[in-house]
PDB file of N, CA and C in Angstrom:
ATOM      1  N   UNK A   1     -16.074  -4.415 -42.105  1.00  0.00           N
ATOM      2  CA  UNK A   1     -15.858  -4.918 -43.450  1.00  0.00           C
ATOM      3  C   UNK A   1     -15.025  -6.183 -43.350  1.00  0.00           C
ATOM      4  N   UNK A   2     -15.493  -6.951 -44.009  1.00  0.00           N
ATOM      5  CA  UNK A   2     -14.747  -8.120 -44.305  1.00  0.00           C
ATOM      6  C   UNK A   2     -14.148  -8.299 -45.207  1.00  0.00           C
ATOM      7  N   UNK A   3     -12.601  -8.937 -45.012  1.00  0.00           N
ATOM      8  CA  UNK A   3     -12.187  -9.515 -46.715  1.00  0.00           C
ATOM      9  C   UNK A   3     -11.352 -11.156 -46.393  1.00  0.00           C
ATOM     10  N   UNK A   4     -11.200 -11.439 -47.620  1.00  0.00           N
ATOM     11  CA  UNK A   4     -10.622 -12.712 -47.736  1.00  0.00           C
ATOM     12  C   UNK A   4     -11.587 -13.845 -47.519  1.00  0.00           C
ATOM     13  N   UNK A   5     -11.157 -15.225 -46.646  1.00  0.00           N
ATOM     14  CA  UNK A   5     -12.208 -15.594 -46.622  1.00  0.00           C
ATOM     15  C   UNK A   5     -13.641 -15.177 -45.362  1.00  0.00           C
ATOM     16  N   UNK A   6     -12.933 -14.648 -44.781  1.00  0.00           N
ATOM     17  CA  UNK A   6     -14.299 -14.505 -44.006  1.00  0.00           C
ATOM     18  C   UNK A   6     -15.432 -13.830 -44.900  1.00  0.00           C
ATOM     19  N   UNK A   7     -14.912 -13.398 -46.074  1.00  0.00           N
ATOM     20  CA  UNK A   7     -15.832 -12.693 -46.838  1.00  0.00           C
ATOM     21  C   UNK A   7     -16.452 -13.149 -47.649  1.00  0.00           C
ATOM     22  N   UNK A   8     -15.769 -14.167 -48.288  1.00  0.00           N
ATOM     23  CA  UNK A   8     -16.283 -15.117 -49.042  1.00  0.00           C
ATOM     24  C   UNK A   8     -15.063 -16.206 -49.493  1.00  0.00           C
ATOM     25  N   UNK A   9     -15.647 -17.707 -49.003  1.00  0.00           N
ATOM     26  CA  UNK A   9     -14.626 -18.480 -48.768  1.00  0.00           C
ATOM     27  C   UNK A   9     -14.766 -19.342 -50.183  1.00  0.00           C
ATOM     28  N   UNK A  10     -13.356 -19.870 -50.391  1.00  0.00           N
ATOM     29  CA  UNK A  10     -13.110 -20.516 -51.249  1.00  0.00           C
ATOM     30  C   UNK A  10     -12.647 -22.255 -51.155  1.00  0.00           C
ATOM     31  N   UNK A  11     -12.897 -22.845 -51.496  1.00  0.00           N
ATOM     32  CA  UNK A  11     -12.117 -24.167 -50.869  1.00  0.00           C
ATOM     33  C   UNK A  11     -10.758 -24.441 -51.065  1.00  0.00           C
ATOM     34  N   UNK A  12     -10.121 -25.228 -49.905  1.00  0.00           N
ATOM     35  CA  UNK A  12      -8.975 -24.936 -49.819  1.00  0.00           C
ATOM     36  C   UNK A  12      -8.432 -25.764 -50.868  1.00  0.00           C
ATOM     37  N   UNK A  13      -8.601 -26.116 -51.550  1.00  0.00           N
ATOM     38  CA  UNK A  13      -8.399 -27.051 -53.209  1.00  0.00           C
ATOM     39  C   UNK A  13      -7.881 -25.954 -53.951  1.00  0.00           C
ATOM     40  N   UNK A  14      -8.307 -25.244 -53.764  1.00  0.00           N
ATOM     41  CA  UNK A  14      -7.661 -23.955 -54.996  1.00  0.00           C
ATOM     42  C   UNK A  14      -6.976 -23.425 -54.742  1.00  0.00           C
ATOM     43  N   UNK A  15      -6.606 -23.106 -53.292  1.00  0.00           N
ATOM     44  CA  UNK A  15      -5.498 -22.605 -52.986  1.00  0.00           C
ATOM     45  C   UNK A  15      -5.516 -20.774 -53.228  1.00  0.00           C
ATOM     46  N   UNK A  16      -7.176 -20.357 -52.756  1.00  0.00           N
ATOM     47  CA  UNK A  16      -6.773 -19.076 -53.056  1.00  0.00           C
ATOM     48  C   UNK A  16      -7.039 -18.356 -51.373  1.00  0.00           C
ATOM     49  N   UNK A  17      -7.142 -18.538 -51.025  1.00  0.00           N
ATOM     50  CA  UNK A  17      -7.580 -18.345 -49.620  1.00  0.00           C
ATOM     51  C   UNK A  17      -6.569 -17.099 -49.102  1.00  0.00           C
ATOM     52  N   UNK A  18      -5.752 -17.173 -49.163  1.00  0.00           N
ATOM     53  CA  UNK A  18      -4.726 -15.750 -48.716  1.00  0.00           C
ATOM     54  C   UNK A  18      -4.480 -14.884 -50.093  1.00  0.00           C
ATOM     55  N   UNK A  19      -4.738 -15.485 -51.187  1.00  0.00           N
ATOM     56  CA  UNK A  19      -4.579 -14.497 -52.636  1.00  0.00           C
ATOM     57  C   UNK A  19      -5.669 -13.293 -52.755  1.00  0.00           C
ATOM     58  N   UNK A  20      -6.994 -14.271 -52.024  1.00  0.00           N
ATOM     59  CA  UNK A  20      -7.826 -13.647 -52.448  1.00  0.00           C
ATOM     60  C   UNK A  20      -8.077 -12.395 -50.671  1.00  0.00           C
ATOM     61  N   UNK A  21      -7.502 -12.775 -49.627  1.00  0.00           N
ATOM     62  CA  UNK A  21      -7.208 -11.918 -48.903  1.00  0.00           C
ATOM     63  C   UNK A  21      -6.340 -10.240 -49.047  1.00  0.00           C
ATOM     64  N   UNK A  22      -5.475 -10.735 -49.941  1.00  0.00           N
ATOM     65  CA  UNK A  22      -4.346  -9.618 -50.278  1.00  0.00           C
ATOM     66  C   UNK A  22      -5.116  -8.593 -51.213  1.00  0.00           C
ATOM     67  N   UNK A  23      -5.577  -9.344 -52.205  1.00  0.00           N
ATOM     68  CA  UNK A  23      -6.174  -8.444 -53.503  1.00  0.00           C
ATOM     69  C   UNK A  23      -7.386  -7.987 -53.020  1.00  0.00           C
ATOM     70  N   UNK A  24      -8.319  -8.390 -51.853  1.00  0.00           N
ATOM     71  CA  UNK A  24      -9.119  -7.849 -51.099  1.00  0.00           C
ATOM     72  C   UNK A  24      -8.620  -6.335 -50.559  1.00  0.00           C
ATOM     73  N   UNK A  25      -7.382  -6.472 -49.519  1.00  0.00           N
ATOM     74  CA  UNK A  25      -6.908  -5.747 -48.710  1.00  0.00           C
ATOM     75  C   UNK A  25      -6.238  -4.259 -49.451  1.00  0.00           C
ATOM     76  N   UNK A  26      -5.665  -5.073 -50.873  1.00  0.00           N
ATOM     77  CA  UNK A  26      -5.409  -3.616 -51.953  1.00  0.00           C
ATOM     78  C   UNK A  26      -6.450  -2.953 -52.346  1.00  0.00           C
ATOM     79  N   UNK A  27      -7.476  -3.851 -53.393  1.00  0.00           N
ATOM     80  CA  UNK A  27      -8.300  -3.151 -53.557  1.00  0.00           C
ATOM     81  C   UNK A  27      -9.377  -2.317 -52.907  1.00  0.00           C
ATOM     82  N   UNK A  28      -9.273  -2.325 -51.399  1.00  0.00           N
ATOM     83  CA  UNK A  28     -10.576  -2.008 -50.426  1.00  0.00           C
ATOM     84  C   UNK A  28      -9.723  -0.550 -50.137  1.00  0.00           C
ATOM     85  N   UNK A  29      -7.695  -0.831 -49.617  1.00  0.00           N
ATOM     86  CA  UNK A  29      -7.070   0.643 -49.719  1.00  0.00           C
ATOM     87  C   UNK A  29      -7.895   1.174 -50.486  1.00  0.00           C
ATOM     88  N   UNK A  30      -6.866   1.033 -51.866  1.00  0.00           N
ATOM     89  CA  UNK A  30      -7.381   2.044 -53.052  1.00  0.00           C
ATOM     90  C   UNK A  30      -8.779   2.546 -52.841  1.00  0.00           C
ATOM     91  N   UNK A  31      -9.995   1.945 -53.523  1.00  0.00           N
ATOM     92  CA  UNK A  31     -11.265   2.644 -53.449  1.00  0.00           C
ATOM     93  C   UNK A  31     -11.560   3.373 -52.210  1.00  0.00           C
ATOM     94  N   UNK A  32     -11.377   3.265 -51.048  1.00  0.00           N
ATOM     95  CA  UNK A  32     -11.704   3.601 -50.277  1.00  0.00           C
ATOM     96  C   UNK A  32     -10.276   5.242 -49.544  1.00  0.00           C
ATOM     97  N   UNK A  33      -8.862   5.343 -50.750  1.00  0.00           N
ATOM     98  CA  UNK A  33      -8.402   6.272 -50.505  1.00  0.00           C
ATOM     99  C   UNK A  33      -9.022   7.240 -51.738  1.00  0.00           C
ATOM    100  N   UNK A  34      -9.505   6.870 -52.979  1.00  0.00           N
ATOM    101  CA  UNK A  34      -9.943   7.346 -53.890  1.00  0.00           C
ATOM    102  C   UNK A  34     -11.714   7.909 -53.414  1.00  0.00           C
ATOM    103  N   UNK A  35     -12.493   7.716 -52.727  1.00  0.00           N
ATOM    104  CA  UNK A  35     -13.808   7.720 -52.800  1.00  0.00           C
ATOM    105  C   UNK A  35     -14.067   8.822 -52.294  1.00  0.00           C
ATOM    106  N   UNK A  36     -15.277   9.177 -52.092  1.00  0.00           N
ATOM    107  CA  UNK A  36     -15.725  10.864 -51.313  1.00  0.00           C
ATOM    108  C   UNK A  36     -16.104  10.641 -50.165  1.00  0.00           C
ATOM    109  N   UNK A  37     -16.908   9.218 -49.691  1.00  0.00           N
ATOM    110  CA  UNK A  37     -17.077   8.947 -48.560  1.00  0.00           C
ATOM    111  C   UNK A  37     -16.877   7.066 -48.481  1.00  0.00           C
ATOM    112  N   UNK A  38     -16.894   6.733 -47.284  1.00  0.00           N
ATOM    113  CA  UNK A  38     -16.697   5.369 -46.765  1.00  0.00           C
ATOM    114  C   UNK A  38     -17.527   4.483 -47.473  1.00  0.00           C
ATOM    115  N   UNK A  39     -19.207   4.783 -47.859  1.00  0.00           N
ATOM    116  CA  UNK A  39     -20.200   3.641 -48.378  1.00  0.00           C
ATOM    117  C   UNK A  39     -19.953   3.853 -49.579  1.00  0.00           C
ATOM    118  N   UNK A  40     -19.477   4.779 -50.653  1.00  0.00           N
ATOM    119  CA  UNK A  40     -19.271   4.837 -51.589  1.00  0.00           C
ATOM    120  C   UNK A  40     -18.102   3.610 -52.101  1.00  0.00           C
ATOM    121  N   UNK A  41     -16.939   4.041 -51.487  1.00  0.00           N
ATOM    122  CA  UNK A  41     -15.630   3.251 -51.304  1.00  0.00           C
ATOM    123  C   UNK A  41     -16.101   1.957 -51.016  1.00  0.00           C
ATOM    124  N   UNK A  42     -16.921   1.503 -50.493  1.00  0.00           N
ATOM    125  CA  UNK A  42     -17.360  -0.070 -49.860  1.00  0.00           C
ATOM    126  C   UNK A  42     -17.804  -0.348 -51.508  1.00  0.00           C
ATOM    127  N   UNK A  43     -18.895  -0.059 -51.624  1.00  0.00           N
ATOM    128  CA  UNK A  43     -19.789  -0.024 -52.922  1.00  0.00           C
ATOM    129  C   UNK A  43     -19.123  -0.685 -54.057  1.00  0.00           C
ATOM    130  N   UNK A  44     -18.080   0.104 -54.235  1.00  0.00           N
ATOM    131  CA  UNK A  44     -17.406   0.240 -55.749  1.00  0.00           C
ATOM    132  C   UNK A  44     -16.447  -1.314 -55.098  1.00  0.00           C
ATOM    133  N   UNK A  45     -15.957  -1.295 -53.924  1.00  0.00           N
ATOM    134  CA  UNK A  45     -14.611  -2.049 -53.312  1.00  0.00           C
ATOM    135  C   UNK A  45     -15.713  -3.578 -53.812  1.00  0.00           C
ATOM    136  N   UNK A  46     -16.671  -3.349 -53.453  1.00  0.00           N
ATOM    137  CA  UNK A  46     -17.719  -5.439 -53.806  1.00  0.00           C
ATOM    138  C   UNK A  46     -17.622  -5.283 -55.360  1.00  0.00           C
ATOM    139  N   UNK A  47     -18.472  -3.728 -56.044  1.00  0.00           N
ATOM    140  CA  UNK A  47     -18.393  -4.014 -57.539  1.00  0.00           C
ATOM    141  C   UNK A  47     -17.030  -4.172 -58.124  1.00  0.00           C
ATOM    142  N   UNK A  48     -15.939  -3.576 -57.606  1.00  0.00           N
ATOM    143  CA  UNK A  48     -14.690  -4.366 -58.281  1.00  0.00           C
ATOM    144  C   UNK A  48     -13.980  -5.527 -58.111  1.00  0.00           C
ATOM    145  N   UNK A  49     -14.716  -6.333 -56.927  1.00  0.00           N
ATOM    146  CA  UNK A  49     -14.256  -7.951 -56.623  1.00  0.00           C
ATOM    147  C   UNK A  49     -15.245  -8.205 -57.140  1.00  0.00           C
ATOM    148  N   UNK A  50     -16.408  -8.666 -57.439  1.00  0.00           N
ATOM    149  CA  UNK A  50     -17.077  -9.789 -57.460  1.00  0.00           C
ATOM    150  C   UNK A  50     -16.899 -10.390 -58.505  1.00  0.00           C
ATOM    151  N   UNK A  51     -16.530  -9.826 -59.630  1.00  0.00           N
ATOM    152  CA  UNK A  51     -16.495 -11.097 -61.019  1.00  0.00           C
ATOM    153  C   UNK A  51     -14.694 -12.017 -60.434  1.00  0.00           C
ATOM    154  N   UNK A  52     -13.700 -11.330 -59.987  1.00  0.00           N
ATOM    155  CA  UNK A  52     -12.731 -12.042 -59.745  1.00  0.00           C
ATOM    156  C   UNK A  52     -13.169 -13.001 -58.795  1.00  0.00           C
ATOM    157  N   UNK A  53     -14.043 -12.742 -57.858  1.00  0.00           N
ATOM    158  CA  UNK A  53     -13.581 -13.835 -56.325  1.00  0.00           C
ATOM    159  C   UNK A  53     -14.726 -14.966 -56.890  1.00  0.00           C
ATOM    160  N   UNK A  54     -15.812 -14.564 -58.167  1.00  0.00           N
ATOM    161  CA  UNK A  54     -16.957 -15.309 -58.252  1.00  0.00           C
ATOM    162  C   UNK A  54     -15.608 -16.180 -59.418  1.00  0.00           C
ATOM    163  N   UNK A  55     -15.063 -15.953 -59.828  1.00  0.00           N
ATOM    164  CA  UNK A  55     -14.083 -16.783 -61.204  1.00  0.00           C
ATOM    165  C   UNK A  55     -13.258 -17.858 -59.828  1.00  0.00           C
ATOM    166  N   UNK A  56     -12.574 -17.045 -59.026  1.00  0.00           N
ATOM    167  CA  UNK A  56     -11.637 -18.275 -58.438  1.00  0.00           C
ATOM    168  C   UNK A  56     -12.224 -19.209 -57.452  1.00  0.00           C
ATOM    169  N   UNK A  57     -14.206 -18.760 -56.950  1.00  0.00           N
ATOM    170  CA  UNK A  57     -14.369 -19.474 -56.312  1.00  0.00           C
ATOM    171  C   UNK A  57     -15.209 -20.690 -57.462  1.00  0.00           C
ATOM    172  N   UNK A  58     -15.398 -20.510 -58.583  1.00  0.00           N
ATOM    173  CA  UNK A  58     -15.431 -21.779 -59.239  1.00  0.00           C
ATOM    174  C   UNK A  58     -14.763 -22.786 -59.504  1.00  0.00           C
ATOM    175  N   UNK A  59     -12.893 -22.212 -59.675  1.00  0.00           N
ATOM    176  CA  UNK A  59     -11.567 -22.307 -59.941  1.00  0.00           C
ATOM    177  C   UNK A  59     -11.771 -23.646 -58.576  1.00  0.00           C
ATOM    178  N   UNK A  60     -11.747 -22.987 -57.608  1.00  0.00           N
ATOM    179  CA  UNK A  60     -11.753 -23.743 -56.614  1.00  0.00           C
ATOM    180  C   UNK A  60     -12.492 -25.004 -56.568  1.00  0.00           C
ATOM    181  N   UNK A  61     -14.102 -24.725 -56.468  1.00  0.00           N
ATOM    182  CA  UNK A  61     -14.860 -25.760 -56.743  1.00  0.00           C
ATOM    183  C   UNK A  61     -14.243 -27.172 -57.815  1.00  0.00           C
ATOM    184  N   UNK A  62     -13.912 -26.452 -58.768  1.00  0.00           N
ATOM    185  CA  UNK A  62     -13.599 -27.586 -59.912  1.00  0.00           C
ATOM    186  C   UNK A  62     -12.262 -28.993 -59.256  1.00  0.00           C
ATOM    187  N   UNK A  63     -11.438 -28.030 -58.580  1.00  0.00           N
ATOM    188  CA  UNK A  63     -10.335 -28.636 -58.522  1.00  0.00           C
ATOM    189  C   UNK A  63     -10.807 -29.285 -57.064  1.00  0.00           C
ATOM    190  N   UNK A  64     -11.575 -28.915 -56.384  1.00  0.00           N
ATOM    191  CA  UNK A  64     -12.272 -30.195 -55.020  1.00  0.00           C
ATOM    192  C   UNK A  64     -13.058 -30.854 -55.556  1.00  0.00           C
ATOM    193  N   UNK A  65     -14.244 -31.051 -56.606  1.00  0.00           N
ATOM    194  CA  UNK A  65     -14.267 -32.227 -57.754  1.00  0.00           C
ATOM    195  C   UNK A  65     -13.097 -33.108 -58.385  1.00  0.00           C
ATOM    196  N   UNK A  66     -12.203 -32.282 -58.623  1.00  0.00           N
ATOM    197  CA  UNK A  66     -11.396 -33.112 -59.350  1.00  0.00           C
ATOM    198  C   UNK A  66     -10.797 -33.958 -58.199  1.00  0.00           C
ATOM    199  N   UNK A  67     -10.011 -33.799 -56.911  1.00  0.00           N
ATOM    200  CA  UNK A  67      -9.349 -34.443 -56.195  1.00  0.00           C
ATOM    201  C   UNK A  67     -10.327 -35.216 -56.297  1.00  0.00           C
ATOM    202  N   UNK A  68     -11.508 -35.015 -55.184  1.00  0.00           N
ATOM    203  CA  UNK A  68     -12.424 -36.049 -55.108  1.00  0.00           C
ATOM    204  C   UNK A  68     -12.960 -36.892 -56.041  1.00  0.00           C
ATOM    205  N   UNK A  69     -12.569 -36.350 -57.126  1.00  0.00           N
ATOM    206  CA  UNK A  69     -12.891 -38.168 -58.230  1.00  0.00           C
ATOM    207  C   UNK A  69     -11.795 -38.756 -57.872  1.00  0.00           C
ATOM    208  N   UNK A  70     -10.931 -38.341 -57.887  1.00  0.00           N
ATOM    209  CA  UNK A  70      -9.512 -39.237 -57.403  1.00  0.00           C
ATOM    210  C   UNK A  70      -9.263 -40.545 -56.554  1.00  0.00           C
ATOM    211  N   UNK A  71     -10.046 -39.679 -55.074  1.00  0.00           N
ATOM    212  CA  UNK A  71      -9.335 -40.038 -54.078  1.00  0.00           C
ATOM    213  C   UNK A  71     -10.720 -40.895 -54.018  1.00  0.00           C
ATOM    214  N   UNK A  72     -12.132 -40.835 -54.560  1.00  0.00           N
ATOM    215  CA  UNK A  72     -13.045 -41.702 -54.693  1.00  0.00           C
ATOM    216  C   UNK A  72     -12.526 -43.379 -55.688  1.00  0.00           C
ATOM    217  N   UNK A  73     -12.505 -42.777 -57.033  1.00  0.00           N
ATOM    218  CA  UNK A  73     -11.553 -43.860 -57.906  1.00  0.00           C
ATOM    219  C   UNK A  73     -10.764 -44.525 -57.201  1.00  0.00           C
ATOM    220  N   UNK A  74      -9.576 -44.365 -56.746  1.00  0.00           N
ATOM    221  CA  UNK A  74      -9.018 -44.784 -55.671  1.00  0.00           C
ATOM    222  C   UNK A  74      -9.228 -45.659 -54.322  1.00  0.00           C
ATOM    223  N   UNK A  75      -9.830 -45.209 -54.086  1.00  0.00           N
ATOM    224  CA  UNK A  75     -10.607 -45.747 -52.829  1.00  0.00           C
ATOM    225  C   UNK A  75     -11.803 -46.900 -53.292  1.00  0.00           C
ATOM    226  N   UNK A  76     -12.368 -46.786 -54.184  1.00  0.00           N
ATOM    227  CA  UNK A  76     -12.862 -47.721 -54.805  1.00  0.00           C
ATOM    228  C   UNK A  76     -11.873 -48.998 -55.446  1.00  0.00           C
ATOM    229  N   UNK A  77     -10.964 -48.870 -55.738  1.00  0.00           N
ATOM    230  CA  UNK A  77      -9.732 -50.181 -56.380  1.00  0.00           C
ATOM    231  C   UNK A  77      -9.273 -49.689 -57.053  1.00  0.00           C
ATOM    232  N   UNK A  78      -9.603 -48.183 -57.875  1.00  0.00           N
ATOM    233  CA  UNK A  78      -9.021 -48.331 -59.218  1.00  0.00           C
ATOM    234  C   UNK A  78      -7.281 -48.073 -59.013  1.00  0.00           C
ATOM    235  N   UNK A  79      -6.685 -49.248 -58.956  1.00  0.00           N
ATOM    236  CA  UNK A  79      -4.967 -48.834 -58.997  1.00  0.00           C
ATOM    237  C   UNK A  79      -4.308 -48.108 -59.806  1.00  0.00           C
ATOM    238  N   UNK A  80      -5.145 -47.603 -60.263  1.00  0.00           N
ATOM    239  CA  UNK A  80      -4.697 -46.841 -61.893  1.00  0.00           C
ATOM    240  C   UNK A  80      -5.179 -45.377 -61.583  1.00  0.00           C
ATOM    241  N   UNK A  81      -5.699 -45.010 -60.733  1.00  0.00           N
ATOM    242  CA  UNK A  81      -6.234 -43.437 -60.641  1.00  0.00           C
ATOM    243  C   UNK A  81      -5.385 -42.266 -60.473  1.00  0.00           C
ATOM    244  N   UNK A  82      -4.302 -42.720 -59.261  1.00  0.00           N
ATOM    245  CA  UNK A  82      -3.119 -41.971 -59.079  1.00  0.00           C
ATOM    246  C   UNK A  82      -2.553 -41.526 -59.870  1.00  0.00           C
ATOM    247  N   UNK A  83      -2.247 -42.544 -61.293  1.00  0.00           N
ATOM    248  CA  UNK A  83      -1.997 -42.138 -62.384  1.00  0.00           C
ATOM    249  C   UNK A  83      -1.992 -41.711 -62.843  1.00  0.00           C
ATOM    250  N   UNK A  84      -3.334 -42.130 -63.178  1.00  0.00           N
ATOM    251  CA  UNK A  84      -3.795 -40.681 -64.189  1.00  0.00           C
ATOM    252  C   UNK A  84      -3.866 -39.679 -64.100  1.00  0.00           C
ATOM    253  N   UNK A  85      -4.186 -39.278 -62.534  1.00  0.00           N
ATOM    254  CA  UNK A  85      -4.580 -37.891 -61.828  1.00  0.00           C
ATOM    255  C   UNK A  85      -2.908 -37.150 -62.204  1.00  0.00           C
ATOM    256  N   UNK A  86      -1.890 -37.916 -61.739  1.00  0.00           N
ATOM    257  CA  UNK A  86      -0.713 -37.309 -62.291  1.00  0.00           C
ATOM    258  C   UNK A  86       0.038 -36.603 -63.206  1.00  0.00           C
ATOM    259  N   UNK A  87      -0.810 -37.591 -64.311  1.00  0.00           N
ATOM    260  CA  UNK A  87      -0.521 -37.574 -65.510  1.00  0.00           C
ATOM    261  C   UNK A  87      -1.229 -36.241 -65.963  1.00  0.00           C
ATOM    262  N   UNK A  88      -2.988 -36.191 -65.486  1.00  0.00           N
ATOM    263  CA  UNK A  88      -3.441 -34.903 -65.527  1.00  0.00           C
ATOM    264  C   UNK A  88      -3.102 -33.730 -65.423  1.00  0.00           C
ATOM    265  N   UNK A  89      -2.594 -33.755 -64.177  1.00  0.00           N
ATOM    266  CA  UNK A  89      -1.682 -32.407 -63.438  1.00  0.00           C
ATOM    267  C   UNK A  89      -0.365 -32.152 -64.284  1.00  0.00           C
ATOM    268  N   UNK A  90      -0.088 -32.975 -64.883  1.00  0.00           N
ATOM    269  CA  UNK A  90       1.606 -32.925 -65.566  1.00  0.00           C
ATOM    270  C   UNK A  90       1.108 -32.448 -66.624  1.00  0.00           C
ATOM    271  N   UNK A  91      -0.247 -32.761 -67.463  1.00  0.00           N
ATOM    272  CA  UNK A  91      -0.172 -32.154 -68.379  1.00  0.00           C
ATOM    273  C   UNK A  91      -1.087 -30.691 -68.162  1.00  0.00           C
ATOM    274  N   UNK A  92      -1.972 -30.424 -67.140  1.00  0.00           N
ATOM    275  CA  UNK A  92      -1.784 -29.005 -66.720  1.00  0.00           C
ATOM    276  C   UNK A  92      -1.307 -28.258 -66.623  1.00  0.00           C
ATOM    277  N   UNK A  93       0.242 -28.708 -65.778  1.00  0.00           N
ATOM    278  CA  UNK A  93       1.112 -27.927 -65.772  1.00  0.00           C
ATOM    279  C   UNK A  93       1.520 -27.394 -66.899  1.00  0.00           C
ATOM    280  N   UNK A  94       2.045 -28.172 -67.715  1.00  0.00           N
ATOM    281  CA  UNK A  94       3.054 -27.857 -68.663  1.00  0.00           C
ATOM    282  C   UNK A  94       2.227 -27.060 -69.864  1.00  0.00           C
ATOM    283  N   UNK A  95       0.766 -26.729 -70.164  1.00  0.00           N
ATOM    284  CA  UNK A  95      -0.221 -26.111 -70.656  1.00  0.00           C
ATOM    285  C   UNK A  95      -0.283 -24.472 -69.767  1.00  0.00           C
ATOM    286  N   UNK A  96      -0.314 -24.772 -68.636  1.00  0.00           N
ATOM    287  CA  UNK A  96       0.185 -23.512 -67.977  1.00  0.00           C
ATOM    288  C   UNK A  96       1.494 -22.712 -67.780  1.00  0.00           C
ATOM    289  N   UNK A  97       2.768 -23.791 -68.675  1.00  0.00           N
ATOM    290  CA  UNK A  97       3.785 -22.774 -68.257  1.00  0.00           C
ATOM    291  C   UNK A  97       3.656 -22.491 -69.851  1.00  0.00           C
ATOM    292  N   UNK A  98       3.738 -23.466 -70.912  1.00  0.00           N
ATOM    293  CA  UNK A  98       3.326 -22.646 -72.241  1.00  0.00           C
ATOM    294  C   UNK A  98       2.682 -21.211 -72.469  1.00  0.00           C
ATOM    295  N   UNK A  99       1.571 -21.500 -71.417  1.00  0.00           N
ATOM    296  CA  UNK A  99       0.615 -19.825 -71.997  1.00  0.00           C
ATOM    297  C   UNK A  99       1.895 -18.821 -71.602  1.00  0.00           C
ATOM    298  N   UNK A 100       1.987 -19.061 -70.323  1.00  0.00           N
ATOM    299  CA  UNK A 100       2.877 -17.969 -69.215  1.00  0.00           C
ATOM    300  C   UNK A 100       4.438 -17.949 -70.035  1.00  0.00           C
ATOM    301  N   UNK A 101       4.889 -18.569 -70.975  1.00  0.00           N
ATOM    302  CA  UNK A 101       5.866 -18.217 -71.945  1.00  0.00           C
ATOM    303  C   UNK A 101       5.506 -17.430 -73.297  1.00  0.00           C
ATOM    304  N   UNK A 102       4.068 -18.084 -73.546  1.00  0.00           N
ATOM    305  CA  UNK A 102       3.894 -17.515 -74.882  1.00  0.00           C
ATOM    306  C   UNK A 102       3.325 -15.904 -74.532  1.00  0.00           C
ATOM    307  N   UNK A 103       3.091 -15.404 -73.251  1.00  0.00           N
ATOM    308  CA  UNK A 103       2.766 -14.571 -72.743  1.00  0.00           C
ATOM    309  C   UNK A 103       3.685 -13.382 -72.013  1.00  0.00           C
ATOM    310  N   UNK A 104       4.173 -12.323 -72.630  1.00  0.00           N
ATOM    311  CA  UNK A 104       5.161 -11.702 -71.986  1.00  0.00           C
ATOM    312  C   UNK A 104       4.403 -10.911 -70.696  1.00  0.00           C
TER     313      UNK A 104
END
């Protein structure tokens, strides 16, 4: 059995590559201390990852698009890309610590 990325890899843009190792490694315990036999436990262990690892490996995708308009813009002249890309991320951030406040 495989987990993490050998199981299914994510790009390293997203930064989930050992997240998605761990929550592999719990969830494969569990089902597999809960199950009646081993293929059962496998079974249920893919049907309870796949909508998560299929969400962060898009997560991922998006954000190796996004650098790469960047570092393309950039690399093309635009002196102004860094910028913005900054400016992007700053206002990401601060959209992400909002939820995670308005969120107990």
């Amino acid at each position: 059995m495989l987990i993490g990325d050998a199981a299914h890899t994510a790009n390293y843009a997203g930064g989930f590559g050992t997240l998605l190792a761990l929550e592999d490694g719990i969830t494969l315990a569990g089902v597999i201390a809960d199950a009646s036999d081993v293929g059962a436990g496998l079974s249920e262990f893919e049907a309870q990852r796949r909508t998560d690892v299929l969400h962060r490996q898009r997560r991922a995708l998006s954000r190796h698009h996004w650098h790469a308009r960047v570092l393309r813009d950039y690399e093309a002249g635009d002196a102004q890309a860094v910028e913005r890309a900054t400016a992007e991320a700053r206002q990401m951030m601060e959209s992400l610590a909002r939820r995670s406040i308005a969120t107990p």
